[in-house]
C-alpha atoms as a PDB file:
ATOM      1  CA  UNK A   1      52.135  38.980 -12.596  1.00  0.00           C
ATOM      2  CA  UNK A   2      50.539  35.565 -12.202  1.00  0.00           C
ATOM      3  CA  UNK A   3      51.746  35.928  -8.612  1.00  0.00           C
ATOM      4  CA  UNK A   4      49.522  38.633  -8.084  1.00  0.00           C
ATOM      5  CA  UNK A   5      46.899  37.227 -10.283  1.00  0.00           C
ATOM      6  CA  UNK A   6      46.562  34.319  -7.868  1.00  0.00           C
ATOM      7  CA  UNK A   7      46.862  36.552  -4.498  1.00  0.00           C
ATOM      8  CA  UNK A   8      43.925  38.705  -5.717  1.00  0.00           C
ATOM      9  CA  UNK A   9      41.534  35.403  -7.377  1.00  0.00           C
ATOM     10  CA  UNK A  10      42.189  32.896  -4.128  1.00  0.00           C
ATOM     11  CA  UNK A  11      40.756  35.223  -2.026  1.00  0.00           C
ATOM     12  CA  UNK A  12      37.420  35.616  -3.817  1.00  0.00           C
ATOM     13  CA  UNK A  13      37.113  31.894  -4.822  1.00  0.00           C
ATOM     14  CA  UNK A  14      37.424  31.217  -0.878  1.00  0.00           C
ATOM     15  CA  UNK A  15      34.748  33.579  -0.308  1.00  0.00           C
ATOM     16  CA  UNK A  16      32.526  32.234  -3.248  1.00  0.00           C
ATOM     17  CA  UNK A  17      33.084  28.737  -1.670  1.00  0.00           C
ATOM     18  CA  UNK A  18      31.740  29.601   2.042  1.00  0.00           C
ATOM     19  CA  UNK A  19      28.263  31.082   0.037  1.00  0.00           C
ATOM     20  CA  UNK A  20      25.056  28.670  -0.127  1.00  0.00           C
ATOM     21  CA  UNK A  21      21.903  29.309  -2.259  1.00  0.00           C
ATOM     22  CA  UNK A  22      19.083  30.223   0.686  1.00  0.00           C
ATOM     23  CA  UNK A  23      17.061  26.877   1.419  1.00  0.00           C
ATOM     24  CA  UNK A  24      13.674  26.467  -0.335  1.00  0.00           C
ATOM     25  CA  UNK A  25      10.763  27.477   1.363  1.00  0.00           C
ATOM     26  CA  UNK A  26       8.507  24.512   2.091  1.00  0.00           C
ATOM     27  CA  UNK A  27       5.043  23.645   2.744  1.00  0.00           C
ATOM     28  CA  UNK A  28       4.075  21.181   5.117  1.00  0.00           C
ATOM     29  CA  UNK A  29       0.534  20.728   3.136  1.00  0.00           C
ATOM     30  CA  UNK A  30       2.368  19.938   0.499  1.00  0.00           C
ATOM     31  CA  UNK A  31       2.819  16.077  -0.785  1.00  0.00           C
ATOM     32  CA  UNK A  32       6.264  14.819  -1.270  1.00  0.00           C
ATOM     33  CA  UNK A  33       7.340  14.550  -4.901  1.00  0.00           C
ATOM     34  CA  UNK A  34       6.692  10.648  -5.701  1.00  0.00           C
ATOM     35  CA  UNK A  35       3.877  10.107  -2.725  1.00  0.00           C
ATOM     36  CA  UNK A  36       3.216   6.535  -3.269  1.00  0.00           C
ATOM     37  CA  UNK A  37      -0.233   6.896  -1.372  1.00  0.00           C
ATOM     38  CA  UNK A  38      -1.387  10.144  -3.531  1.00  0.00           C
ATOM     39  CA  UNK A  39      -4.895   9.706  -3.883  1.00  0.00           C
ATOM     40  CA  UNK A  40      -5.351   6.737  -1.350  1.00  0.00           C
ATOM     41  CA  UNK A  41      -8.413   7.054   1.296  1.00  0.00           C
ATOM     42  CA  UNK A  42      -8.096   3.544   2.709  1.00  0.00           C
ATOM     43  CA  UNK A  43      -4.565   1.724   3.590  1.00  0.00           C
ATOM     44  CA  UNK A  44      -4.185  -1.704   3.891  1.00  0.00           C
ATOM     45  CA  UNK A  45      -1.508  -4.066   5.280  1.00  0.00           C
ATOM     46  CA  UNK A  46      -0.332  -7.735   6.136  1.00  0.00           C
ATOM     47  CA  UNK A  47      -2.656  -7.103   9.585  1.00  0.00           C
ATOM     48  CA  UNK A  48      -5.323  -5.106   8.387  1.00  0.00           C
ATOM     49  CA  UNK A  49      -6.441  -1.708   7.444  1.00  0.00           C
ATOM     50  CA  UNK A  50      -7.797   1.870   8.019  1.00  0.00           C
ATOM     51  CA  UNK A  51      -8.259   4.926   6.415  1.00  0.00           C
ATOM     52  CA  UNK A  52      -5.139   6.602   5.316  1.00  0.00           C
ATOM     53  CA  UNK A  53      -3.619   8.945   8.063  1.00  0.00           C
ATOM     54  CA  UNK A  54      -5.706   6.881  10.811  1.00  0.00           C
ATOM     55  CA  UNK A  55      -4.769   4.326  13.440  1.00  0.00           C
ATOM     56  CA  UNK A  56      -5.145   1.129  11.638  1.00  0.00           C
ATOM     57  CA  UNK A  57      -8.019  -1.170  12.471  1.00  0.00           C
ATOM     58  CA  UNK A  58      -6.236  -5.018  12.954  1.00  0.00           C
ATOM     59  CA  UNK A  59      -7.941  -8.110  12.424  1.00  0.00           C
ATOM     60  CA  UNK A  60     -10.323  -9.467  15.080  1.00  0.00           C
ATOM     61  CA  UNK A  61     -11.897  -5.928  14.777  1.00  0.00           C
ATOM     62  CA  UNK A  62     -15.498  -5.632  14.577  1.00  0.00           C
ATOM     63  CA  UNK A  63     -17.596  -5.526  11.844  1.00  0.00           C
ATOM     64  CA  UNK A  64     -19.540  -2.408  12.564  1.00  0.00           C
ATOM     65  CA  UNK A  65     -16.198  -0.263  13.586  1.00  0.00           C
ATOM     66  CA  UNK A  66     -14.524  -1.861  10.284  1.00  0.00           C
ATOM     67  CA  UNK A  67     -17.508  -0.833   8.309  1.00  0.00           C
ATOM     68  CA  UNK A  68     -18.230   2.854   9.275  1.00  0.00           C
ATOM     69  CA  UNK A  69     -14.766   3.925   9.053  1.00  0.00           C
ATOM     70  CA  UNK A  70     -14.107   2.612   5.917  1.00  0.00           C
ATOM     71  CA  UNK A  71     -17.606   3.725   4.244  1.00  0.00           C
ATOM     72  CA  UNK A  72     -16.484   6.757   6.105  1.00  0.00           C
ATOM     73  CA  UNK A  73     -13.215   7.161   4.174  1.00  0.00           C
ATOM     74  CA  UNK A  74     -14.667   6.151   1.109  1.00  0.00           C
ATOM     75  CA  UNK A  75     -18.015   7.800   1.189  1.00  0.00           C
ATOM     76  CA  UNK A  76     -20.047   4.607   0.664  1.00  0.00           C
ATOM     77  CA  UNK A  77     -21.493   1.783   2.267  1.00  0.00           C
ATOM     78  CA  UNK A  78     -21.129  -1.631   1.751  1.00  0.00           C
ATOM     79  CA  UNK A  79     -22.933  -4.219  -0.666  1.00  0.00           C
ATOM     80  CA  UNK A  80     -22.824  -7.328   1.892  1.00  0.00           C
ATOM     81  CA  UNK A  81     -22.800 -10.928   1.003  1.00  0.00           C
ATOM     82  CA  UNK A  82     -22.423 -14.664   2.576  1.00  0.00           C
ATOM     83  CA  UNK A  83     -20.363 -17.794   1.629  1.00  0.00           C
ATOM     84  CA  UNK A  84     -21.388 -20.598   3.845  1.00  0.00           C
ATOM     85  CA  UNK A  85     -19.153 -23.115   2.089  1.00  0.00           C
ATOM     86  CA  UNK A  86     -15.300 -21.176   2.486  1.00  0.00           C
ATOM     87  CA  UNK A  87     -12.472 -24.014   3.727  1.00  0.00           C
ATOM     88  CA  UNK A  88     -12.430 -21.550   6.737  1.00  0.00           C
ATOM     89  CA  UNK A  89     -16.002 -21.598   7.192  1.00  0.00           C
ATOM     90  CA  UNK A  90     -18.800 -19.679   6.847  1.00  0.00           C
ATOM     91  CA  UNK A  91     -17.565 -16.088   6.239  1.00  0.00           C
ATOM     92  CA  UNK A  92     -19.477 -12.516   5.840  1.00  0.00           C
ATOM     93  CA  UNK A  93     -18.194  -9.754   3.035  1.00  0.00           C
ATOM     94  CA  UNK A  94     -18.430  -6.110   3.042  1.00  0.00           C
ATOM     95  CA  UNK A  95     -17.673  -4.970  -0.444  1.00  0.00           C
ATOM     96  CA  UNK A  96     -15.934  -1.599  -0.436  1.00  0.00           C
ATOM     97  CA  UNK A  97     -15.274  -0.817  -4.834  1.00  0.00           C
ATOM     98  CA  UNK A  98     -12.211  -2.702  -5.513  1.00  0.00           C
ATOM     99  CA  UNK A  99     -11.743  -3.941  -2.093  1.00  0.00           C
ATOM    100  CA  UNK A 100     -13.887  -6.509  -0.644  1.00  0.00           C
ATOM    101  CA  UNK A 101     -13.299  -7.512   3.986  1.00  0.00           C
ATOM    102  CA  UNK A 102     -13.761 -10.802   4.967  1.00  0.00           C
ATOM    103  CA  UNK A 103     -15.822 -11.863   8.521  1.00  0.00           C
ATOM    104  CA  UNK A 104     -15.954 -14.888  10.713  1.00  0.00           C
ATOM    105  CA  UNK A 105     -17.997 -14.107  13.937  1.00  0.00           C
ATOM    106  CA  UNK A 106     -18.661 -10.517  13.168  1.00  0.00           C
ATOM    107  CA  UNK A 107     -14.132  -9.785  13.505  1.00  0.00           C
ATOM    108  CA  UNK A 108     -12.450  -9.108  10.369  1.00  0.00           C
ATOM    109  CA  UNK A 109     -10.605 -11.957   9.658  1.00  0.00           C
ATOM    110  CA  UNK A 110      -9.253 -10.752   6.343  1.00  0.00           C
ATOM    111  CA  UNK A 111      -8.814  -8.637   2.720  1.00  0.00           C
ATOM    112  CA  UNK A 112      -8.670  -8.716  -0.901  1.00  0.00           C
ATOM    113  CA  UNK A 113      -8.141  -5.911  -3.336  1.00  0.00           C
ATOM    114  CA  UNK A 114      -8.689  -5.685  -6.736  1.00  0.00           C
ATOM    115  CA  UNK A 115      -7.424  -2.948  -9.200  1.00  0.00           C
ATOM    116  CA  UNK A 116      -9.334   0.213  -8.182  1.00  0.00           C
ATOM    117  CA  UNK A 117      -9.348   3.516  -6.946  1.00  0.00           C
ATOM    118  CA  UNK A 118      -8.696   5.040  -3.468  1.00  0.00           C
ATOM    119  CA  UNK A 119      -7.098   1.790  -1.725  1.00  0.00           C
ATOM    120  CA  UNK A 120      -3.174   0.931  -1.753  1.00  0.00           C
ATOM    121  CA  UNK A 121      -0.934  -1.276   0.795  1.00  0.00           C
ATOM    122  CA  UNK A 122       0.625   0.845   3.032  1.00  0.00           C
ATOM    123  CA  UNK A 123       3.942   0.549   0.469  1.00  0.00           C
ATOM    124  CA  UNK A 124       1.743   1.909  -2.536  1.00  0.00           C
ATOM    125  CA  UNK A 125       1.651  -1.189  -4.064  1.00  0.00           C
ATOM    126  CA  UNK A 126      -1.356  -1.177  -6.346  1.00  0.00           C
ATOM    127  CA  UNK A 127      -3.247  -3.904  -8.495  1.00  0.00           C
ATOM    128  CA  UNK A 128      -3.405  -2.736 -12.305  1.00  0.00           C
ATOM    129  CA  UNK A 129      -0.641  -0.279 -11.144  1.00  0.00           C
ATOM    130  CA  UNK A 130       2.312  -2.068  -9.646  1.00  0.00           C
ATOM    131  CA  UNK A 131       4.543  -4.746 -11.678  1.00  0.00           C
ATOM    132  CA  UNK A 132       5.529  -7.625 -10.634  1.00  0.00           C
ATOM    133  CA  UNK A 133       8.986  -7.138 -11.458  1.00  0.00           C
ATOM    134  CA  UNK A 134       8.753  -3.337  -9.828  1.00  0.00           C
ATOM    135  CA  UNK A 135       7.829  -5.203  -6.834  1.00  0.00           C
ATOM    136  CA  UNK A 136      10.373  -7.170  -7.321  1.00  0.00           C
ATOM    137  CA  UNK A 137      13.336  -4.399  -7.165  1.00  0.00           C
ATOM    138  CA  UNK A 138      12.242  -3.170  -4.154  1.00  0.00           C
ATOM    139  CA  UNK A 139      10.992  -6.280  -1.717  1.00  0.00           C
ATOM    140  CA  UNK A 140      11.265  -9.817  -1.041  1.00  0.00           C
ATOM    141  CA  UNK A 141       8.645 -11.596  -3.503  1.00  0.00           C
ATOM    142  CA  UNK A 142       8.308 -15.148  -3.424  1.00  0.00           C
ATOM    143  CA  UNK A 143       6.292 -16.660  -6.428  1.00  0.00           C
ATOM    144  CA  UNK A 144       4.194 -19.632  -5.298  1.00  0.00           C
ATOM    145  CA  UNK A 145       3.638 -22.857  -6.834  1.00  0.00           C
ATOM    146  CA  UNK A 146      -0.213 -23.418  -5.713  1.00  0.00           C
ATOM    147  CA  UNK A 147      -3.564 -23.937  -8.266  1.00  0.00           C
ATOM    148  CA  UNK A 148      -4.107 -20.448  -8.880  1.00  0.00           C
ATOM    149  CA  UNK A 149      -2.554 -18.716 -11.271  1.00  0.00           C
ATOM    150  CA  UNK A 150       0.469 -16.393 -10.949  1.00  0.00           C
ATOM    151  CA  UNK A 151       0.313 -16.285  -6.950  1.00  0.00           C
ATOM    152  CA  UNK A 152       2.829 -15.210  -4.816  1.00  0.00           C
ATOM    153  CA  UNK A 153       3.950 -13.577  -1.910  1.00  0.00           C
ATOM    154  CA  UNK A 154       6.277 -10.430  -0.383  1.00  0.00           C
ATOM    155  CA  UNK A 155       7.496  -9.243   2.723  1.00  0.00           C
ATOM    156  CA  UNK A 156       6.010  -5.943   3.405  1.00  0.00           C
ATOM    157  CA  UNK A 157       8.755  -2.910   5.025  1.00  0.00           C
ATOM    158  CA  UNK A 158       6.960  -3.449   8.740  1.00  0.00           C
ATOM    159  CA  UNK A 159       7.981  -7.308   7.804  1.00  0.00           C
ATOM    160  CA  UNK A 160       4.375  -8.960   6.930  1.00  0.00           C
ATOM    161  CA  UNK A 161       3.689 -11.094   4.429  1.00  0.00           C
ATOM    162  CA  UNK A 162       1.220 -10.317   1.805  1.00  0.00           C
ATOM    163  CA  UNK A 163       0.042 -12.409  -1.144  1.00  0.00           C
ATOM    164  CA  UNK A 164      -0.835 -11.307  -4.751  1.00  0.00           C
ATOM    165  CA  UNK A 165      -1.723 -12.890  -8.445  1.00  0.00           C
ATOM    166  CA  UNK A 166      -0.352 -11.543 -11.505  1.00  0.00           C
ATOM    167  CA  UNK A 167      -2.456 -13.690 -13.231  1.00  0.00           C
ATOM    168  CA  UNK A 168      -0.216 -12.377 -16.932  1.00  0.00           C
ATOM    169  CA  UNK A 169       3.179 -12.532 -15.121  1.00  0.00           C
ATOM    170  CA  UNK A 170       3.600  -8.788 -15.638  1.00  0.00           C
ATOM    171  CA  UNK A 171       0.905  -6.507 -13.568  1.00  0.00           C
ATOM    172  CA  UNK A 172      -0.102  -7.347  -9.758  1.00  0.00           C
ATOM    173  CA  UNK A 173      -4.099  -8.108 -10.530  1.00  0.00           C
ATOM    174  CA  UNK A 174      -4.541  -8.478  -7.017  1.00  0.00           C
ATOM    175  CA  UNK A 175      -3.368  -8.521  -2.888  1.00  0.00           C
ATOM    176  CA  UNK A 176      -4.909 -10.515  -0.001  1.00  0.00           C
ATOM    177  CA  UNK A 177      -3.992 -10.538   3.542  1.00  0.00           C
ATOM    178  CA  UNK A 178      -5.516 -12.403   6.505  1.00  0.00           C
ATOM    179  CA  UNK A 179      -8.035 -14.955   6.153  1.00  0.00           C
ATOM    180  CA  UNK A 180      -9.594 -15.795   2.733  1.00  0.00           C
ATOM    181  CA  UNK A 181     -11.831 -17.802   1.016  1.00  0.00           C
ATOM    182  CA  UNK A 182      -9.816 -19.192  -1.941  1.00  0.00           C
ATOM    183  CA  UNK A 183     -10.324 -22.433  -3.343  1.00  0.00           C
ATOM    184  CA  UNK A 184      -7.323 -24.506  -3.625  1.00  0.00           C
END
């Protein structure tokens, strides 16, 4: 009896196994569950920047293409400003919200983002968002011993290096890249 029991049930649970559940139907409009740039108009990196899903704009760029395509993106221009006295020398800013581009003979010559809305690195890293010690598990960060407070640096996934604060030791405050007129 168990015999035939078995004869009869290893057929079917062959059958059952050689079955698969029909694939989900997918969108390709649709974001990917987790999107780390979900929400993000501009992009930045260890080389420069660009609106998101556009070639990136690298430094030595000019000012005017820099400008309209990210007050394209964002849907603003500019408030502009001068430092004569950076250790670089003088330099001209275009401030974009949370993210203000730094100039040297009209090329971009560098970045610095502040917590704010629209802009991420091109890993979603985030000021006011991102934690140091999130950043932590999932790149190389190398805390700096240097004047200002909580600074350090990490190796981007295309292999750059960018350089933040996390001024409280706990939340990235802010991310710089290129040229910049800190005072050390």
């Amino acid at each position: 009896m168990i015999r035939k029991a078995l004869l009869v049930a290893l057929p079917l649970a062959l059958a059952a196994c050689g079955q698969s559940e029909p694939a989900p139907e997918t969108s390709e409009s649709a974001a990917p569950a987790g999107d780390p740039l979900a929400g993000v108009q501009v992009v930045v990196d260890a080389d420069g920047l660009g609106a998101k899903g556009a070639e990136p704009l690298r430094f030595g760029a000019s000012r005017d293409e820099v400008d309209g395509a990210i007050a394209e993106a964002l849907g603003s221009p500019p408030e502009t400003s001068r430092n004569e006295e950076c250790g670089a020398g003088p330099m001209d800013f275009s401030q974009f919200g949370p993210l203000q581009l730094a100039y040297m003979g009209g090329s971009l010559r560098g970045w610095f983002l502040r917590k704010g809305e629209g802009v991420a690195t091109s890993d979603g890293v985030r000021p006011g968002v991102t934690t140091l010690e999130g950043l932590k598990l999932e790149r190389q960060v190398r805390e700096l011993d240097t004047t200002l407070p909580g600074e350090f640096e990490y190796t981007t996934a295309d292999y750059g290096t960018i350089t933040g604060f996390a001024e409280d030791g706990s939340t990235v405050t802010a991310l710089q890249a290129g040229v910049s007129c800190f005072f050390r």
